[in-house]
Protein backbone atom coordinates (compact mmCIF):
# COMPACT_ATOMS: atom_id res chain seq x y z
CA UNK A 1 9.03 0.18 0.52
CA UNK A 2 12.31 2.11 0.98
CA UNK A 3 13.72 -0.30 2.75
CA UNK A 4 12.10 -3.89 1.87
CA UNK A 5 14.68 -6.00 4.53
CA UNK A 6 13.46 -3.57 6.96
CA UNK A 7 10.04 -5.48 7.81
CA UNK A 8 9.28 -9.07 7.79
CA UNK A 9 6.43 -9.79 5.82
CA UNK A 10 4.45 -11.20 8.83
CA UNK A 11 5.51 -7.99 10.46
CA UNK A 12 4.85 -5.20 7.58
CA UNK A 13 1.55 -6.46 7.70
CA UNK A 14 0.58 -7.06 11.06
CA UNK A 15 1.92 -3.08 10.80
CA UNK A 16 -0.50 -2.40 7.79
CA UNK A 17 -3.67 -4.47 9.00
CA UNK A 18 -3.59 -2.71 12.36
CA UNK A 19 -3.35 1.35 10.67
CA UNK A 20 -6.25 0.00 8.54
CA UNK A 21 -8.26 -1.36 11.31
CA UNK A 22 -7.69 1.66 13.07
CA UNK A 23 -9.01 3.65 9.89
CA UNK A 24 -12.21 1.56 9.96
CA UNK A 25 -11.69 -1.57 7.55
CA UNK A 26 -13.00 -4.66 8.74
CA UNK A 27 -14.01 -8.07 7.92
CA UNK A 28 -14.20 -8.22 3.92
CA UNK A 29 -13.23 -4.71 3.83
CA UNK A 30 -9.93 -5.03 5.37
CA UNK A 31 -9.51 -8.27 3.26
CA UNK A 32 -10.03 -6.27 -0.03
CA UNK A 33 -7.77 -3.26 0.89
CA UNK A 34 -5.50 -5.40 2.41
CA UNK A 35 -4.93 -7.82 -1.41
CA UNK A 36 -5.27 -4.33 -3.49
CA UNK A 37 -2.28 -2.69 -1.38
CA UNK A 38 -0.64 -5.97 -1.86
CA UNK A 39 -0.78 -5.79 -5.43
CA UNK A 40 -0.10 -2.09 -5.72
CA UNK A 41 3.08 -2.17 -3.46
CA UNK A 42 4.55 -5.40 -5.65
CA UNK A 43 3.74 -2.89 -9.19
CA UNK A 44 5.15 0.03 -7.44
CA UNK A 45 8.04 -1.93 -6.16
CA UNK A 46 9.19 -3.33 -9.63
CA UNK A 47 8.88 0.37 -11.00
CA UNK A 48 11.58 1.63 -8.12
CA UNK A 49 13.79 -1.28 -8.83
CA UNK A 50 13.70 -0.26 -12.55
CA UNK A 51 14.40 3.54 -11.91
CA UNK A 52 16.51 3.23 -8.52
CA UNK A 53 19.48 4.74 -10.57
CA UNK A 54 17.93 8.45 -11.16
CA UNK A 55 17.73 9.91 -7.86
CA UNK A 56 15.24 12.68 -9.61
CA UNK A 57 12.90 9.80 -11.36
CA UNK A 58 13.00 8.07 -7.98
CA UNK A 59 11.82 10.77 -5.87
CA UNK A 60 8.76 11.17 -8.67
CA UNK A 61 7.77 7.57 -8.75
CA UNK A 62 7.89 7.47 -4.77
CA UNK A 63 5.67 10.84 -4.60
CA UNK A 64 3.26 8.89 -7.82
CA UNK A 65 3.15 5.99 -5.32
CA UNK A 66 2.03 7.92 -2.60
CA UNK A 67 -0.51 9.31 -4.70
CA UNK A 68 -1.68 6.26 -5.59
CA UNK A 69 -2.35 4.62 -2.61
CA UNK A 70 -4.31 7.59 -1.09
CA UNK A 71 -6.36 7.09 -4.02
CA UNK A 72 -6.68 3.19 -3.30
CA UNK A 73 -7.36 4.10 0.36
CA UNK A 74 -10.13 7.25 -0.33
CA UNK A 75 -11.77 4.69 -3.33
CA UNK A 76 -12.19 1.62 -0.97
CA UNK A 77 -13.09 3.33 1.89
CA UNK A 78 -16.28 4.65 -0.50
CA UNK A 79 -17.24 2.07 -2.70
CA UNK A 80 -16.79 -1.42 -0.48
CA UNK A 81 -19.44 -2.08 1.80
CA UNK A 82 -18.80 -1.98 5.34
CA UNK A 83 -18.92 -5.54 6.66
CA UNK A 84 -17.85 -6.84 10.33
């Protein structure tokens, strides 16, 4: 996210589906996870574009982001059923 030409989007998530895999999401699991970071990343994304010129807002909405997606990771990982 810091550096969006740094990663290919067949790449980033080939990166992404294979730390998630590892983790233990599969089949409609990984699917899920895998649209909701999706969707997260683009919101998030927008918000750093929008405050990229405060350093000090910046570093806040990178640390909220963070937040975030633990949150998206520890929620899924709980509530979707575990399918192969």
């Amino acid at each position: 996210m810091r550096d969006p030409t740094g990663m290919s989007p067949v790449v980033l998530r080939t990166f992404i589906e294979e730390r998630l895999t590892h983790a233990g999401f599969r089949g409609r699991r990984l699917s899920t996870v895998m649209a909701a970071i999706s969707f997260y990343v683009t919101g998030a994304t927008a918000v750093l574009q929008i405050t990229s010129s405060d350093d000090r807002t910046r570093d806040a909405a990178i640390r909220h982001f963070d937040q975030g997606l633990r949150m998206l990771l520890k929620g899924a990982a709980a509530t979707l059923p575990d399918s192969h």
